[in-house]
N, C-alpha and C. Protein backbone atom coordinates (compact mmCIF):
# COMPACT_ATOMS: atom_id res chain seq x y z
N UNK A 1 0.86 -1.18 0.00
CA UNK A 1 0.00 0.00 0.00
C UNK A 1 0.90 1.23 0.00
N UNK A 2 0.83 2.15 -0.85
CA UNK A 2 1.55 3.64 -0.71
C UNK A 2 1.07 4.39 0.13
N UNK A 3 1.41 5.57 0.49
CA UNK A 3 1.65 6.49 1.21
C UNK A 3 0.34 7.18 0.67
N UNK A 4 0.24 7.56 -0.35
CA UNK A 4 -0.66 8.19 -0.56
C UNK A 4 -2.25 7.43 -0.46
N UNK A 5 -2.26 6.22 -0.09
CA UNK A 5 -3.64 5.75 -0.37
C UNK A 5 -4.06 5.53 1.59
N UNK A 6 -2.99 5.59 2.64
CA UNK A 6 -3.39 5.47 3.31
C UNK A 6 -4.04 6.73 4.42
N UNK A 7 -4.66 7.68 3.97
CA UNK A 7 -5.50 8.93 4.06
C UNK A 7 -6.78 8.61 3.52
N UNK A 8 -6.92 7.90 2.29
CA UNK A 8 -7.94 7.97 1.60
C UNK A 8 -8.27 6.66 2.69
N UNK A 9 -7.99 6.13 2.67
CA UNK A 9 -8.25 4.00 3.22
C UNK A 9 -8.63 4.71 4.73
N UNK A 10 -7.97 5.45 5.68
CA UNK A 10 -8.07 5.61 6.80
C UNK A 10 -9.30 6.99 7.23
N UNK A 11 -9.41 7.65 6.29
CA UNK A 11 -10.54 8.59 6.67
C UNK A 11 -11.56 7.97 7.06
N UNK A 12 -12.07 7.30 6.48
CA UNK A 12 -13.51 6.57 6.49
C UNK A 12 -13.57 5.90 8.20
N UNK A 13 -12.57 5.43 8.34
CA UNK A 13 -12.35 4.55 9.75
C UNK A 13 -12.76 5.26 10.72
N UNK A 14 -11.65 6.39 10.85
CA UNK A 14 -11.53 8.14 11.47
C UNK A 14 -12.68 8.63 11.88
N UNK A 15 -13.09 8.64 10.38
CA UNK A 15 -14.66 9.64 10.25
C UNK A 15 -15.82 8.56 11.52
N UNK A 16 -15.75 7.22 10.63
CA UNK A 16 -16.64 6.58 11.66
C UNK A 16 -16.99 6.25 12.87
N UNK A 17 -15.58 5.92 13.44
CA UNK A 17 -15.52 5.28 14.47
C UNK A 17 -15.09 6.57 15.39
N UNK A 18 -14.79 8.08 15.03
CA UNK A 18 -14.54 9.19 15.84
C UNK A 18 -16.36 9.35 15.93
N UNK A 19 -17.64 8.93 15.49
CA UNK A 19 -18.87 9.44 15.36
C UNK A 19 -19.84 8.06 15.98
N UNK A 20 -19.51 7.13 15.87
CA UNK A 20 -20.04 6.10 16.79
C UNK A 20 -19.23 5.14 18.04
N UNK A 21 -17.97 5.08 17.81
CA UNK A 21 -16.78 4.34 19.00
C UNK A 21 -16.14 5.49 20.27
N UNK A 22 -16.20 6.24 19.23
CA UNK A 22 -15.30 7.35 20.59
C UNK A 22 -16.49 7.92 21.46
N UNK A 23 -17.29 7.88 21.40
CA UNK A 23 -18.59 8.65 22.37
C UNK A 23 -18.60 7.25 23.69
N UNK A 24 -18.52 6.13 23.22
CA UNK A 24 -18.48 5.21 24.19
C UNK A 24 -17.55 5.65 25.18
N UNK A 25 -16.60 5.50 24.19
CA UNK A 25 -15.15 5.95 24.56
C UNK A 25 -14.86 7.12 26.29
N UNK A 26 -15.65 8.06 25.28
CA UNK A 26 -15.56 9.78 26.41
C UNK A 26 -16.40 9.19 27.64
N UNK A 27 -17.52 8.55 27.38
CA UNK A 27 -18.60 7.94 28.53
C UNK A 27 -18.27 7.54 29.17
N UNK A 28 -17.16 6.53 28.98
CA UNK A 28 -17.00 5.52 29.97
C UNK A 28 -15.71 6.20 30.52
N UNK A 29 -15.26 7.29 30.24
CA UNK A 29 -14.36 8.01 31.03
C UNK A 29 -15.31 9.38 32.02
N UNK A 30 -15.95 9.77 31.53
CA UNK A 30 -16.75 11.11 32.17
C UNK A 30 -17.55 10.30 32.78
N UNK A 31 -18.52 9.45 32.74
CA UNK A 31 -19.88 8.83 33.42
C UNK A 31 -19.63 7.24 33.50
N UNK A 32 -18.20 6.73 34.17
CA UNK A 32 -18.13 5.32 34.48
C UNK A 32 -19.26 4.65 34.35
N UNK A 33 -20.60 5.10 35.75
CA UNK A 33 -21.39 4.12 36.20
C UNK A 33 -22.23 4.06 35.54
N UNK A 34 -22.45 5.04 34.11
CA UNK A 34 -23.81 5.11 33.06
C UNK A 34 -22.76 5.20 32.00
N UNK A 35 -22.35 4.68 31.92
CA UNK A 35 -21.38 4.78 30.01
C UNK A 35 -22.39 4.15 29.33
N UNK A 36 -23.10 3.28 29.29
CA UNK A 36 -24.15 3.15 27.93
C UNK A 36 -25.11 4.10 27.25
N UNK A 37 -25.82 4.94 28.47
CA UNK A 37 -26.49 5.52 28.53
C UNK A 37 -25.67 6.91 28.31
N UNK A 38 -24.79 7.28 28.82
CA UNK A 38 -24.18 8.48 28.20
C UNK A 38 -23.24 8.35 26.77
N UNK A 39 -23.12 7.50 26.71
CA UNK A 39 -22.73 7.05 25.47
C UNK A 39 -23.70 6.98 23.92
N UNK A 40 -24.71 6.73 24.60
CA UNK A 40 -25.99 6.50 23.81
C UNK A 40 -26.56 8.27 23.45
N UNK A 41 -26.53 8.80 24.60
CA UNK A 41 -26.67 10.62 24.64
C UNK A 41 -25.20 11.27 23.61
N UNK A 42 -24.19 10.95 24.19
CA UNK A 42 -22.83 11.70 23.00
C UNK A 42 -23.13 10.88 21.79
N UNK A 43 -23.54 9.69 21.41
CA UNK A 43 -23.80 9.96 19.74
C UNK A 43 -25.00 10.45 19.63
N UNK A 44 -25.95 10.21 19.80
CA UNK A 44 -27.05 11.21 19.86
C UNK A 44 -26.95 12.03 19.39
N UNK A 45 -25.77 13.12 19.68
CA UNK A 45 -25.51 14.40 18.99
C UNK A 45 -25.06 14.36 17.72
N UNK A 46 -25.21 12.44 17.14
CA UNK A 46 -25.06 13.30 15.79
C UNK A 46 -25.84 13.47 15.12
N UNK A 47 -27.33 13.60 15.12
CA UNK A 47 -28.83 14.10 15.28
C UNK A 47 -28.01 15.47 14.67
N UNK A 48 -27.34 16.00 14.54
CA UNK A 48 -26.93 17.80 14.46
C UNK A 48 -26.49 17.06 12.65
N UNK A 49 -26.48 15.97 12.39
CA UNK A 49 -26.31 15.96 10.93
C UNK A 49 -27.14 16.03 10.04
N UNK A 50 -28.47 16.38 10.97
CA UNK A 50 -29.92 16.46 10.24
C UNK A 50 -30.24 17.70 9.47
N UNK A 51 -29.21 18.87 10.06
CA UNK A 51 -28.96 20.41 9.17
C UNK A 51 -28.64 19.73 8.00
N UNK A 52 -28.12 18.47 7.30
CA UNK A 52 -27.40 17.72 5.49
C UNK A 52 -29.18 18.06 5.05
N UNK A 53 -30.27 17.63 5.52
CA UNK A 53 -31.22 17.70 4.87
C UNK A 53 -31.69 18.85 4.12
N UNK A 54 -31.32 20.24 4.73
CA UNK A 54 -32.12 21.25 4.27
C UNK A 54 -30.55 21.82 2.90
N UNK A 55 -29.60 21.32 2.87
CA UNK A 55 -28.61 21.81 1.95
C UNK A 55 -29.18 20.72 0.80
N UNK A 56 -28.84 21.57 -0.76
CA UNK A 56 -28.59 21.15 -1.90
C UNK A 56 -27.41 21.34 -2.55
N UNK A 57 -27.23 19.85 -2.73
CA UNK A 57 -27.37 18.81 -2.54
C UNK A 57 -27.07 18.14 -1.34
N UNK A 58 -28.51 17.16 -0.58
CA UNK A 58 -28.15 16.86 0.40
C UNK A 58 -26.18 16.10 0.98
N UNK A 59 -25.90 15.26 0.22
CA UNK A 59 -24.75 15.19 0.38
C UNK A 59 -23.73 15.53 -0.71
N UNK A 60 -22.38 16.26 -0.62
CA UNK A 60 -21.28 16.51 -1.81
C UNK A 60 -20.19 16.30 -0.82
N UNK A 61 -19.33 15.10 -1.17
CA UNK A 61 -18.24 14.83 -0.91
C UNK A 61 -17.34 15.29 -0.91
N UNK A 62 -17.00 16.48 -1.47
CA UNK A 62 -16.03 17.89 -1.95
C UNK A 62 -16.86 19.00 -1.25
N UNK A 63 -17.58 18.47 -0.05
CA UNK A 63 -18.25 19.97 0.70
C UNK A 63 -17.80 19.69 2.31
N UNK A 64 -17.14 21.04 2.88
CA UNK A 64 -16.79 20.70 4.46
C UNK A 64 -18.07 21.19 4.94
N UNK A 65 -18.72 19.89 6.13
CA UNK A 65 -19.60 20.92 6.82
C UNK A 65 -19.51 21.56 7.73
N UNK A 66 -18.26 22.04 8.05
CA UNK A 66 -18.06 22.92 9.01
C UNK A 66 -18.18 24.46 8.28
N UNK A 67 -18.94 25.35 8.94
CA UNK A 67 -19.39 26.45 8.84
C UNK A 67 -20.03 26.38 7.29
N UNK A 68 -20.55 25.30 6.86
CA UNK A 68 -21.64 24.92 5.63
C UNK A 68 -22.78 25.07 6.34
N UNK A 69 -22.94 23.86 6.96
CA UNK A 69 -24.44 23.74 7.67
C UNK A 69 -24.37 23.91 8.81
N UNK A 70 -26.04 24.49 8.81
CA UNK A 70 -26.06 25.34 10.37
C UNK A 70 -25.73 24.62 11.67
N UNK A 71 -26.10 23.67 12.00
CA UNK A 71 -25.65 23.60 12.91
C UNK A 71 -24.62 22.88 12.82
N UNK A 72 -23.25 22.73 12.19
CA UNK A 72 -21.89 23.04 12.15
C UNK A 72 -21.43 24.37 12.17
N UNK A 73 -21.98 25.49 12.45
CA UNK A 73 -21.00 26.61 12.48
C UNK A 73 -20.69 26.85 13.99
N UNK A 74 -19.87 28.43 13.51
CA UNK A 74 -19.45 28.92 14.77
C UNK A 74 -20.23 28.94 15.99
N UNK A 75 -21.35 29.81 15.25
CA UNK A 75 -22.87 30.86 16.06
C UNK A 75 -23.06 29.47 17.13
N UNK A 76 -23.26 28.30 16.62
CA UNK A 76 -24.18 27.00 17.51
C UNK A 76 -23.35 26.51 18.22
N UNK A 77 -21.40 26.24 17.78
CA UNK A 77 -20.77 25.78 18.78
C UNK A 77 -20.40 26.58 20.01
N UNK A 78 -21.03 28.05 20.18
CA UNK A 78 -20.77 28.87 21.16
C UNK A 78 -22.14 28.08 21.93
N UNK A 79 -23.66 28.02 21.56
CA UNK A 79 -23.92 27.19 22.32
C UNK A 79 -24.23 26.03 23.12
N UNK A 80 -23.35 25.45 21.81
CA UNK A 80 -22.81 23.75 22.68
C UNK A 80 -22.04 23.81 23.83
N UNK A 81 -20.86 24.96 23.83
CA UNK A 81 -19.85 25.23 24.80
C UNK A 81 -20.41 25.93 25.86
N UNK A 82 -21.78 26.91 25.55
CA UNK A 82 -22.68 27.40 27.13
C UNK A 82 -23.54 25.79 27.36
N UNK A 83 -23.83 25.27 26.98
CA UNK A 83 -24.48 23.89 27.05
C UNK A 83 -23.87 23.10 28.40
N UNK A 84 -22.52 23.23 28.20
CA UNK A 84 -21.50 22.49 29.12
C UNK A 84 -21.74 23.10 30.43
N UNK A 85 -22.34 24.33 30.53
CA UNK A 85 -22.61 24.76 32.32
C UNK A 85 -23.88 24.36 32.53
N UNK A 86 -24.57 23.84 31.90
CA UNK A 86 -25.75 23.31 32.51
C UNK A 86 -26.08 22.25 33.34
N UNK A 87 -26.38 22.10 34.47
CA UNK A 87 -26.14 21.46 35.54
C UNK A 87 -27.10 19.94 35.62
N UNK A 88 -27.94 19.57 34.48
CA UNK A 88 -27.91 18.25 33.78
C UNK A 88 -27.31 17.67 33.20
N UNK A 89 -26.52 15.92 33.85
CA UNK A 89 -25.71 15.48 32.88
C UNK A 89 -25.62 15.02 31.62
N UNK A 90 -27.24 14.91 31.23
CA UNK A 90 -27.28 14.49 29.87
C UNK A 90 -27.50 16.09 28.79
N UNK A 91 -27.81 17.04 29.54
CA UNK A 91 -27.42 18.17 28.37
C UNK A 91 -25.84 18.01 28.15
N UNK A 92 -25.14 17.86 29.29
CA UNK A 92 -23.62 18.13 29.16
C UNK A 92 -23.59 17.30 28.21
N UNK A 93 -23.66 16.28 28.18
CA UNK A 93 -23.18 15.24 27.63
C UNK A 93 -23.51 15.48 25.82
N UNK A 94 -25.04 15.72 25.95
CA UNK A 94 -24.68 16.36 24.52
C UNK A 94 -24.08 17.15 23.98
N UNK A 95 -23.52 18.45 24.56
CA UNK A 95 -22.84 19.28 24.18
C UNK A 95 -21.63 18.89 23.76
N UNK A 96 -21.33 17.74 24.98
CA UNK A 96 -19.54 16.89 24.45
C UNK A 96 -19.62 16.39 22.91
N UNK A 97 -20.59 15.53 22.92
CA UNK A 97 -21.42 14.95 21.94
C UNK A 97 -21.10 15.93 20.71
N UNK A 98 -22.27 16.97 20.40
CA UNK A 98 -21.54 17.89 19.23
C UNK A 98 -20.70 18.36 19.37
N UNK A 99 -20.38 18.51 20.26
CA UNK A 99 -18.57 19.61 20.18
C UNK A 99 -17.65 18.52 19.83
N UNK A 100 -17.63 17.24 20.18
CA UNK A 100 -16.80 16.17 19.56
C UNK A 100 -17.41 15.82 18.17
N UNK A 101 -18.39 15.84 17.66
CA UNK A 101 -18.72 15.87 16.30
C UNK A 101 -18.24 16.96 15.88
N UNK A 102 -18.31 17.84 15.36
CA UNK A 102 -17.72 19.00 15.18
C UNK A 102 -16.67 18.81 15.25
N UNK A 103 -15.43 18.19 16.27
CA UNK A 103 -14.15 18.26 15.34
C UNK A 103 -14.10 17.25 14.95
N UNK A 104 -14.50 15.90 15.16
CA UNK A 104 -14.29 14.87 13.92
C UNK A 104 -14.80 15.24 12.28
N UNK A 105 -15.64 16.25 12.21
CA UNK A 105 -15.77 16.71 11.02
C UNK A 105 -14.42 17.68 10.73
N UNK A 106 -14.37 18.27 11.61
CA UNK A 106 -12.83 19.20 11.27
C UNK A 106 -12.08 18.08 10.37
N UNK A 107 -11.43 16.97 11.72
CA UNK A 107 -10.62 16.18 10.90
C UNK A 107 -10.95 16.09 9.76
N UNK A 108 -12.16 15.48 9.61
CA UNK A 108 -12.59 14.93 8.31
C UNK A 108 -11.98 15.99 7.46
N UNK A 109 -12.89 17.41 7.35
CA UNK A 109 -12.29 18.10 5.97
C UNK A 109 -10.63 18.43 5.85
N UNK A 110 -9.33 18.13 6.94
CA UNK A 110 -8.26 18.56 7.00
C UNK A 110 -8.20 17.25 5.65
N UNK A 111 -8.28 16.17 6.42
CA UNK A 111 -7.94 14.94 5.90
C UNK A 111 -8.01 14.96 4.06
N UNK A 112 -9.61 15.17 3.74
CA UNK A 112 -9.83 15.76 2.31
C UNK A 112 -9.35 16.92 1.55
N UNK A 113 -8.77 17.51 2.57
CA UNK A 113 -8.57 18.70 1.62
C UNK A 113 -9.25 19.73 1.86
N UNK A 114 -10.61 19.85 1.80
CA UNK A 114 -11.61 20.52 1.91
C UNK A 114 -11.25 22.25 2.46
């Protein structure tokens, strides 16, 4: 395998498993005694990929959605990050939730180019 194919071969992994494996992941470090259940709440947040519906074309592979769709921009991750003082653990938890979506999409578009 070259050098150059292992970006293309490894995004997909990245992309996935940073959007359904790593939320387990953060859970079972932030909320030991409920990691399923907070785990189940941080992907949850990727419910915030439901802003792909109202863009045309719903999906373009050559499009970053960071600061594309709304709720990937700036304006909303200011209040994912007030989200985090809210003194319910499952709001927090979503906020981790998109704010960790949000940069696995980062990665994603570094990775492409984008």
């Amino acid at each position: 395998m070259s050098v150059e194919m292992v970006p293309e071969t490894l995004q997909p992994i990245l992309h996935y498993g940073g959007h359904w494996i790593a939320p387990f992941l953060i859970a079972a470090i932030l909320w030991r005694a409920r990691w399923k259940v907070a785990g189940l709440v941080i992907a949850g947040a990727n419910l915030i990929d439901l802003d792909h519906l109202l863009a045309d074309p719903i999906f373009d592979p050559n499009r970053c959605s960071i600061g594309f769709h709304y709720l990937h921009g700036w304006e909303v991750a200011i209040l994912y990050i007030l989200m985090l003082g809210v003194p319910k653990w499952w709001v927090r938890a979503f906020a981790i939730g998109a704010l960790w979506h949000l940069a696995v999409d980062y990665g994603d578009c570094q990775m492409l180019g984008l």
